[in-house]
Protein backbone atom coordinates (compact mmCIF):
# COMPACT_ATOMS: atom_id res chain seq x y z
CA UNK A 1 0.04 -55.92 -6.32
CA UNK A 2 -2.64 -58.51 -5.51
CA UNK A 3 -5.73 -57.42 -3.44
CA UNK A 4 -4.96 -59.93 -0.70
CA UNK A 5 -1.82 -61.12 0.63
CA UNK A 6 -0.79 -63.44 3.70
CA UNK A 7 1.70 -61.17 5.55
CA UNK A 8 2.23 -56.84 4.95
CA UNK A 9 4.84 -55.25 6.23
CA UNK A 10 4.87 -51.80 6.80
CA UNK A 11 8.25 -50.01 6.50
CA UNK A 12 11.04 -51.60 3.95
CA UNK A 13 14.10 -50.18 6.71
CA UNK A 14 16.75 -53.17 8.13
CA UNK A 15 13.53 -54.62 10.53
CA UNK A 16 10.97 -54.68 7.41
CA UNK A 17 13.60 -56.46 5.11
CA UNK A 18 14.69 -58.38 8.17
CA UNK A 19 11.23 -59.71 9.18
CA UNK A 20 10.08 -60.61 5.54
CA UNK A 21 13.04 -62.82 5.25
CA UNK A 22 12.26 -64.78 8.26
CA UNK A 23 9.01 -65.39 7.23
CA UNK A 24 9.57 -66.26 4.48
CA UNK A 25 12.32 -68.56 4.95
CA UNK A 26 9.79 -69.79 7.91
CA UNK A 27 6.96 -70.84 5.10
CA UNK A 28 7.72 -70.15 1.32
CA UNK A 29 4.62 -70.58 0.41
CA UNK A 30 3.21 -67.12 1.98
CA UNK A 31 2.76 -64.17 -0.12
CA UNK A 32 4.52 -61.72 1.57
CA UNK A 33 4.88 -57.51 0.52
CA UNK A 34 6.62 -54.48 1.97
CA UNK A 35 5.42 -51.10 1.72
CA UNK A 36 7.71 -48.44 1.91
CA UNK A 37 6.90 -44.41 1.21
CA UNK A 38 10.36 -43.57 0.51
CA UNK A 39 11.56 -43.63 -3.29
CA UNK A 40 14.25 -46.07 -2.45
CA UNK A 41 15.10 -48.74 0.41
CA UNK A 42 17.59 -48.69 2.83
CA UNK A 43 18.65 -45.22 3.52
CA UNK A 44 19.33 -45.61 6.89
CA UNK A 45 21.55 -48.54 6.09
CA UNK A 46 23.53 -47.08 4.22
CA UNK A 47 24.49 -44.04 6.58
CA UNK A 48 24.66 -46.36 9.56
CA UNK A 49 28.39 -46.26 10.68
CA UNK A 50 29.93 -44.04 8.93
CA UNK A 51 28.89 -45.42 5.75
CA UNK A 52 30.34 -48.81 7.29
CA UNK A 53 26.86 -50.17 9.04
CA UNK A 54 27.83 -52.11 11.93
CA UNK A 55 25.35 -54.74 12.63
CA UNK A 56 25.41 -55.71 16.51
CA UNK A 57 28.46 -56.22 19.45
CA UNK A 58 30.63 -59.14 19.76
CA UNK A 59 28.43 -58.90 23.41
CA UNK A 60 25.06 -58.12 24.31
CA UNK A 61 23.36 -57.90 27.44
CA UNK A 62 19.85 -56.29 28.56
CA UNK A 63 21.85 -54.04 30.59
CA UNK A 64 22.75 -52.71 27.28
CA UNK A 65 19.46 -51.30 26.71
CA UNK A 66 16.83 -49.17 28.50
CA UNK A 67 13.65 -50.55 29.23
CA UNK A 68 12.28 -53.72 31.07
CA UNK A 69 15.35 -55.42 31.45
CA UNK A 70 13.70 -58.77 32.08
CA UNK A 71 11.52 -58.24 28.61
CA UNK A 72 14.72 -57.51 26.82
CA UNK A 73 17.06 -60.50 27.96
CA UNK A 74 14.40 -63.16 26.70
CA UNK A 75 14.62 -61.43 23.34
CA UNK A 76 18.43 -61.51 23.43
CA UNK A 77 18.31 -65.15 24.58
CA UNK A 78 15.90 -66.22 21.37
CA UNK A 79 18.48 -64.74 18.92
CA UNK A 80 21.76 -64.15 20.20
CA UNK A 81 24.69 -61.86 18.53
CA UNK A 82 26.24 -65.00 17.27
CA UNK A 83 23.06 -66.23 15.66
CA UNK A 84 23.01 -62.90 14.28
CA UNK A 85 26.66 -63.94 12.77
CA UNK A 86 25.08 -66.79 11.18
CA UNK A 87 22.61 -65.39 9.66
CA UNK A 88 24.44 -62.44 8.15
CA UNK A 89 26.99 -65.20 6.79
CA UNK A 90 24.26 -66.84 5.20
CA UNK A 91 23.18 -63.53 3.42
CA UNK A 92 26.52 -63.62 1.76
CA UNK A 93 27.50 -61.04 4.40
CA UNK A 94 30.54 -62.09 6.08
CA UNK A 95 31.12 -59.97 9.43
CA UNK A 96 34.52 -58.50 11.52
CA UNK A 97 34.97 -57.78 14.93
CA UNK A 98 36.59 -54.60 15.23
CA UNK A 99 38.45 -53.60 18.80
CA UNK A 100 35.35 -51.60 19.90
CA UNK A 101 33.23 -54.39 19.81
CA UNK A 102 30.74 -53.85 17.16
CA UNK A 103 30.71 -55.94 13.91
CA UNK A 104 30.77 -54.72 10.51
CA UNK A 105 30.55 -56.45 7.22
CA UNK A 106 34.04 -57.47 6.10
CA UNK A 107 33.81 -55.37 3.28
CA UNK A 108 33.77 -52.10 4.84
CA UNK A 109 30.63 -51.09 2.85
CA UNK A 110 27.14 -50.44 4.19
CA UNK A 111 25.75 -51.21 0.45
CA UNK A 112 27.03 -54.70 1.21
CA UNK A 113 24.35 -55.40 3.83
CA UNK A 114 21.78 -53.73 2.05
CA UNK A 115 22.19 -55.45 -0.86
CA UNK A 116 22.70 -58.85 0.81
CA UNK A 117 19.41 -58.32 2.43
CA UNK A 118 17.80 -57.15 -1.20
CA UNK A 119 18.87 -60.49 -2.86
CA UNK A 120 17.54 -62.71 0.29
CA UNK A 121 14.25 -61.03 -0.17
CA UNK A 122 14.18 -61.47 -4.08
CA UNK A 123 15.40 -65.02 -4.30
CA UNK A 124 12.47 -65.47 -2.02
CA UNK A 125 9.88 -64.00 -4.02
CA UNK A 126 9.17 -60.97 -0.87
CA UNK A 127 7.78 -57.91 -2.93
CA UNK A 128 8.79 -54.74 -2.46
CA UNK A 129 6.77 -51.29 -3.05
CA UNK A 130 8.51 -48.21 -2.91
CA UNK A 131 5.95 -45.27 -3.17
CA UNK A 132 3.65 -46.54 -0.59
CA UNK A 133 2.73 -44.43 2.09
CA UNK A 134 0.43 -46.39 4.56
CA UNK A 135 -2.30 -43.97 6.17
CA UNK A 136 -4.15 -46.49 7.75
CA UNK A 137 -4.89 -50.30 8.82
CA UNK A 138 -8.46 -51.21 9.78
CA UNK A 139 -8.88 -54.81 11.12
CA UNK A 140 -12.02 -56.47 9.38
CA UNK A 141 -12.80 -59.84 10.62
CA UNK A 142 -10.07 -62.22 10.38
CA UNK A 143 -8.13 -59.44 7.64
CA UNK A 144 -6.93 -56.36 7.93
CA UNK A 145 -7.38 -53.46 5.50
CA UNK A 146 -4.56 -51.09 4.61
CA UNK A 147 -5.36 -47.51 3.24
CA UNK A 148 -1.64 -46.51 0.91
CA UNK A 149 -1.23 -43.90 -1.18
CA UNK A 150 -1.75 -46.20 -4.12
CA UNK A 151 -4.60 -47.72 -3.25
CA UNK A 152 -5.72 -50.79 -0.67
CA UNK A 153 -4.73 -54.11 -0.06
CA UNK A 154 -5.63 -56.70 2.51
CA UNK A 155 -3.78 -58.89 4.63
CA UNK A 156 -3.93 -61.48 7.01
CA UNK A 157 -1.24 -60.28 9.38
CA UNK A 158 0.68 -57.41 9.19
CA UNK A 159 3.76 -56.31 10.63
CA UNK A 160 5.14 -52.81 11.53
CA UNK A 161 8.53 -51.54 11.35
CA UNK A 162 8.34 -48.31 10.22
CA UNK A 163 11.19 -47.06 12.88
CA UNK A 164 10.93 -43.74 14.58
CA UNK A 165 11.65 -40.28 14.00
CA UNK A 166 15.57 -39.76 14.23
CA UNK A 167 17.44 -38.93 10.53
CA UNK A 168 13.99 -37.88 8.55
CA UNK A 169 15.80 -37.43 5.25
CA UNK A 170 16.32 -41.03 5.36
CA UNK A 171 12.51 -41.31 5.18
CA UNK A 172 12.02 -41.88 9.21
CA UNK A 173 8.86 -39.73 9.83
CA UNK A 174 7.31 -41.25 12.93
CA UNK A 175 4.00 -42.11 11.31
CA UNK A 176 3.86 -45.45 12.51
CA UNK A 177 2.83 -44.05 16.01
CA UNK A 178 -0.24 -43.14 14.56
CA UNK A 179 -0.88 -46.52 13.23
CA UNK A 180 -0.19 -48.21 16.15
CA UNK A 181 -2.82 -46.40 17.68
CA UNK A 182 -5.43 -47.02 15.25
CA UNK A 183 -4.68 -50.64 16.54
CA UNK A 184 -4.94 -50.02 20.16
CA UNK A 185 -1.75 -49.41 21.21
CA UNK A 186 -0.56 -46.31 23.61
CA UNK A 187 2.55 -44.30 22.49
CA UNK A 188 4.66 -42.76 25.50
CA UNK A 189 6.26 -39.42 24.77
CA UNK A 190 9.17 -39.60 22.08
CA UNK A 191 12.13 -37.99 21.85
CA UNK A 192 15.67 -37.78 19.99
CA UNK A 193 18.35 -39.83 21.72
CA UNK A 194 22.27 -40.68 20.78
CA UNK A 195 21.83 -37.33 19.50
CA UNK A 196 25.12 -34.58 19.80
CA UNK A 197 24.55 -31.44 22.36
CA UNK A 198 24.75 -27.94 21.81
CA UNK A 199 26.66 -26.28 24.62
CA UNK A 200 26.37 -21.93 25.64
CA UNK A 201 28.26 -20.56 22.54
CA UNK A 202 30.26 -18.69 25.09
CA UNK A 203 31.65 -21.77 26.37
CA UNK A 204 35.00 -22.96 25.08
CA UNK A 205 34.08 -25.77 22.79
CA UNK A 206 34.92 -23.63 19.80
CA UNK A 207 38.40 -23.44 20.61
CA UNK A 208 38.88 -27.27 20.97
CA UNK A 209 37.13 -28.20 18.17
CA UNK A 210 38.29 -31.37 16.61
CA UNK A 211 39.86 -32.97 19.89
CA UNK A 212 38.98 -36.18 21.29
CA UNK A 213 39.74 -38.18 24.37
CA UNK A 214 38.35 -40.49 26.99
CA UNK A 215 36.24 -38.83 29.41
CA UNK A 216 33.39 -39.48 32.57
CA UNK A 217 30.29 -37.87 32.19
CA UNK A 218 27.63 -37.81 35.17
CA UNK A 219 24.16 -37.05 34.60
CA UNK A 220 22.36 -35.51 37.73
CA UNK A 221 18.54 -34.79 38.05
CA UNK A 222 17.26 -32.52 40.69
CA UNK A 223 20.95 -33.09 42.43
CA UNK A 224 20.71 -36.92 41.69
CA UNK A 225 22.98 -39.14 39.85
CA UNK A 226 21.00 -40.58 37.10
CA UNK A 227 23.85 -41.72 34.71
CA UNK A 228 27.44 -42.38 34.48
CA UNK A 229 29.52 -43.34 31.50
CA UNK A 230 32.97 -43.29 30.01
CA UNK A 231 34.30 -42.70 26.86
CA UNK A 232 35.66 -40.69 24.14
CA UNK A 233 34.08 -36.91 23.67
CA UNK A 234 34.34 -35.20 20.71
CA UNK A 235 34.64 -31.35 20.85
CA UNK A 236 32.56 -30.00 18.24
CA UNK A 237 32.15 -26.34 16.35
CA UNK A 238 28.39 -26.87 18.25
CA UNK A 239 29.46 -28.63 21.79
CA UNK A 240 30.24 -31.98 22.04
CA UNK A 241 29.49 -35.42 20.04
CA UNK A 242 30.89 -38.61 20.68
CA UNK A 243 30.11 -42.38 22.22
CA UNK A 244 29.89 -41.19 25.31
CA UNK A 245 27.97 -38.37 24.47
CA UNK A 246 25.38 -39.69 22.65
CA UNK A 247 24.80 -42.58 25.67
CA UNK A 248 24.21 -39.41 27.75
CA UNK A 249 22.07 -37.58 25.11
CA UNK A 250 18.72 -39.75 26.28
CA UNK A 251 19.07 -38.83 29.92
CA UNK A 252 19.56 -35.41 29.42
CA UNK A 253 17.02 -34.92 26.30
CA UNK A 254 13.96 -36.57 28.33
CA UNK A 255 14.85 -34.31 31.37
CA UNK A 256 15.01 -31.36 29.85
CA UNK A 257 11.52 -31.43 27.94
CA UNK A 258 10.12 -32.91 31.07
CA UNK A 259 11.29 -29.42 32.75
CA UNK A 260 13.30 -31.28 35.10
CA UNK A 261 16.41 -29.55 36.74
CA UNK A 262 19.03 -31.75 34.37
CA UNK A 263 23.18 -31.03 34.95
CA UNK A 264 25.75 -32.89 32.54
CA UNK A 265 29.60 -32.89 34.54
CA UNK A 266 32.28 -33.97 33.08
CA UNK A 267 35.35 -35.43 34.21
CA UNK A 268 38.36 -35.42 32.03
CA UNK A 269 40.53 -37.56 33.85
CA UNK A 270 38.14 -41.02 34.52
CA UNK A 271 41.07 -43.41 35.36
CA UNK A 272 41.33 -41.45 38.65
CA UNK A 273 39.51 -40.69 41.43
CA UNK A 274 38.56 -37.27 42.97
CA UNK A 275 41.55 -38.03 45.60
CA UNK A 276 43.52 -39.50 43.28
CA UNK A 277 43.69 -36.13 41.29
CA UNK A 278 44.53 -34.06 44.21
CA UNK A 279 47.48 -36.95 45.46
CA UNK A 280 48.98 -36.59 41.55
CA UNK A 281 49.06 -32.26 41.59
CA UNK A 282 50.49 -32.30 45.25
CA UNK A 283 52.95 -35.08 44.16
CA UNK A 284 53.86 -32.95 41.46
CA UNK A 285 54.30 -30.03 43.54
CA UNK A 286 57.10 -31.91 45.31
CA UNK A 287 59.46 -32.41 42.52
CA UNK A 288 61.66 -29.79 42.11
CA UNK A 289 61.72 -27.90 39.19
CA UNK A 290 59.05 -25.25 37.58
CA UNK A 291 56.76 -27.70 35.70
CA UNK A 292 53.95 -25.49 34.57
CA UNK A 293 50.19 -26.11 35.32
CA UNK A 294 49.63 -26.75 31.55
CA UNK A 295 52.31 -29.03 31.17
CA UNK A 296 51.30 -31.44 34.04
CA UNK A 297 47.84 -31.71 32.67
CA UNK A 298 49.10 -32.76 29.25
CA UNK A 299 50.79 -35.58 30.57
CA UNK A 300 47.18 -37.42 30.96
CA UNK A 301 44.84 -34.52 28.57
CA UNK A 302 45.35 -33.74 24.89
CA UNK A 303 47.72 -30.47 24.95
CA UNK A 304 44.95 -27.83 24.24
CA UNK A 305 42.30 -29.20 26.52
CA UNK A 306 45.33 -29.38 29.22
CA UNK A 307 46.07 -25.40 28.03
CA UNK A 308 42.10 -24.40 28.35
CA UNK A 309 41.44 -25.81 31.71
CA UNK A 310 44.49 -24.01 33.23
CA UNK A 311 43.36 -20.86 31.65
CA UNK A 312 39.86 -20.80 32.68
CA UNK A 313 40.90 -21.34 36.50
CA UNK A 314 40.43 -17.70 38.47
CA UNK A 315 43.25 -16.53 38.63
CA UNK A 316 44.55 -18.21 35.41
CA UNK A 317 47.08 -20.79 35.61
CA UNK A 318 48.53 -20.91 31.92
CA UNK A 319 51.95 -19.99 33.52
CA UNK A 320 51.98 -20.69 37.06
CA UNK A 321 54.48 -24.00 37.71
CA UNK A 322 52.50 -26.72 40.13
CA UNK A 323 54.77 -26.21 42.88
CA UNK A 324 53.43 -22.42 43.25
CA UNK A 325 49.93 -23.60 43.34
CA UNK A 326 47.56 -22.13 46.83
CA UNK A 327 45.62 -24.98 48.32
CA UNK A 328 42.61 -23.30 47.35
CA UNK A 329 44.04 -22.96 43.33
CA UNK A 330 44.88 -26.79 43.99
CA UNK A 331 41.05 -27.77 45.18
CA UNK A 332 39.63 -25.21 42.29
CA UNK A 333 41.60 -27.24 39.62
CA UNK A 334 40.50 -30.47 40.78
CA UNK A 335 37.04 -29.27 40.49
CA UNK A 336 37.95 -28.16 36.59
CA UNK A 337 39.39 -31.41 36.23
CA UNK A 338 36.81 -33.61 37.83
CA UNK A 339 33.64 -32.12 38.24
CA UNK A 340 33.28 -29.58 35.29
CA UNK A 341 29.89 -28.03 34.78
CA UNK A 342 28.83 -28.23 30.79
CA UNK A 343 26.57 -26.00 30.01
CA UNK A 344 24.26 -27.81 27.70
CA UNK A 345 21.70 -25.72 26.27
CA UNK A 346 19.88 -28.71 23.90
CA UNK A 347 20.55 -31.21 21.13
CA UNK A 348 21.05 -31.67 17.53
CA UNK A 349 17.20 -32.73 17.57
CA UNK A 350 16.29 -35.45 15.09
CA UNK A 351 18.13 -34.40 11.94
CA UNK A 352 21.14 -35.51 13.59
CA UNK A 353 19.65 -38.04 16.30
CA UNK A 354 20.81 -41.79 15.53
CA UNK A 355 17.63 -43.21 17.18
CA UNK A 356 14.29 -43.00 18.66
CA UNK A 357 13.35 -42.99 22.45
CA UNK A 358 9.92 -43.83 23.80
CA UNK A 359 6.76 -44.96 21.75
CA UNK A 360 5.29 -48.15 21.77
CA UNK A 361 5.36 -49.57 25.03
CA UNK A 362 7.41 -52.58 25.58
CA UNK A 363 4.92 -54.31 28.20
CA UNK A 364 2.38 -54.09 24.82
CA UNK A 365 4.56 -56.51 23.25
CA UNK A 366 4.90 -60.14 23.59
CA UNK A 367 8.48 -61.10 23.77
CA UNK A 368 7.93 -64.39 23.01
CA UNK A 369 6.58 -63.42 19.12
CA UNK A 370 7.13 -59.62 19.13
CA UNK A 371 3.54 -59.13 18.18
CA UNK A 372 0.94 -57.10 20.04
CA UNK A 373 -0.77 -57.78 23.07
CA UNK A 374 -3.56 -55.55 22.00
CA UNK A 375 -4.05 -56.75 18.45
CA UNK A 376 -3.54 -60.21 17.33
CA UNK A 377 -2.09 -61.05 13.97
């Protein structure tokens, strides 16, 4: 490694490899390296997606995000999810739109991305050092000097994307907080988000274990709505997982280490309304026959959820037919089915948390070059 390079970049994950590229393809002529503490690159790639790594959504909007939504749109707006096509394409990555939205290469393979992103940076002379923990950057003059486990090196700008905290075994240990720091910068209070929650292990998760389907859930602090999404829930062994889950996960996580008074409901039947539930049971009621509780329910819920939430009713309602049903049995099942306490007692944390909330403040970042406000170069 020379002593003195144009451009470091701290953190060899999908942003590091990312931004070397660009600058290099911006001016070939700059000596460019990425320092990386981690044995090997792209760990994170490689799990993203299943193993599949989807890249962005066939449609992206600030309202996508959290943060200043104003900040985030003029980012969108400079590079766009179809110039984000483009540019994969001209990796030798060739994407798909699947029917959820997101993109993945056409191969199916995460490896594909990382190694279409390996031989961009080679053919374009970026060096890579693996092995290369950075424990400090000092600006000198018009340089800065970087303390790594190796040694030093100076450069003339340097770049940090060394990610967050959320899956450390891929090498994510949040020590680029503390570098940002050392450069001015404040760091807000992080914590795991699109993470899976635990729920009470007396709660009936167990039992359902395995099922998924489309569900509302409402996030209330202090008795206020906060957030509302729908989508599919995954009953898990440990609570519940999921898309719509993990979009909740933030919400809730921040709450609850904030000591906040933090409620998760859940509806399991989000096509229909709180009065739409009721009008479907009491038209039920009036056909004639002895359609049990259970039954009805499976006609919009998988078949055990349907059997659960008749069974956990007081009294239970595993064999009483819909057209037996009290009015107050009626209103206490369209509670269950709308407004269902979960009793969420945490999360996964980061082993299991997909990203990073908080840190670096966005207002400390100029959107129109993503470098610092505090620090230039």
């Amino acid at each position: 490694m020379p002593s003195t390079i144009d451009i470091a970049i701290i953190g060899a994950g999908a942003a590091g490899l990312a931004a070397g590229i660009f600058a290099a393809e911006t001016n070939p002529k700059l000596s460019i390296a990425l320092l990386d503490s981690a044995k090997t690159i792209g760990a994170k790639i490689l799990v993203s997606g299943g193993g599949r790594c989807n890249v962005t959504n066939h449609r992206l909007t600030a309202s996508d995000f959290h943060g200043n939504r104003k900040l985030i749109d003029r980012v969108l707006r400079r590079f766009n999810e179809q110039a984000t096509v483009r540019w994969f394409d001209s990796l030798g990555v060739p994407l798909k739109t699947e029917a959820t939205g997101k993109l993945f290469p056409v191969s199916n393979k995460a490896r594909t991305v990382l190694d279409g992103l390996l031989r961009r940076c080679e053919v374009l002379g970026v060096s890579l050092f693996t092995h290369h923990l950075v424990r400090g950057i000092i600006r000198e003059g018009e340089e800065f000097l970087i303390q790594h486990s190796q040694g030093t090196l100076r450069a003339k700008r340097v770049i940090l994307s060394t990610g967050g905290r959320s899956l450390p075994k891929t090498g994510s240990d949040g020590s680029g907080w503390g570098l940002a720091q050392q450069l001015g910068h404040t760091v807000t209070a992080t914590y795991p988000a699109l993470v899976p929650l635990l729920l009470e292990p007396s709660f009936f998760h167990t039992i359902l274990s395995g099922i998924s389907h489309e569900v509302t859930l409402t996030t209330t602090i202090k008795g206020k709505t906060f957030d509302r999404s729908t989508g599919s829930l995954l009953w898990t062994h440990f609570g519940i997982s999921g898309p719509v889950v993990l979009d909740a996960s933030r919400v809730w996580v921040r709450a609850a280490a904030q000591g906040e008074a933090v409620r998760l409901y859940l509806h399991c039947a989000p096509q229909l309304s709180n009065q739409d539930v009721e009008k479907w049971l009491m038209q039920a009621a009036s056909v004639p026959g002895r359609k049990l509780v259970p039954t009805l329910l499976s006609e919009r819920l998988p078949t055990r959820v349907a059997t659960m939430l008749a069974g956990i009713q007081e009294p239970a309602l595993s064999d009483t037919p819909v057209n037996l049903l009290s009015k107050e049995a009626r209103r206490n099942l369209v509670q269950t089915l709308t407004h269902l306490v979960l009793p969420v007692m945490g999360s996964r944390g980061w082993n299991f948390a997909e990203v990073t909330a908080g840190g670096v403040p966005l207002e400390e970042i100029s959107p129109h070059s993503m470098g610092s406000r505090h620090m230039p170069g």
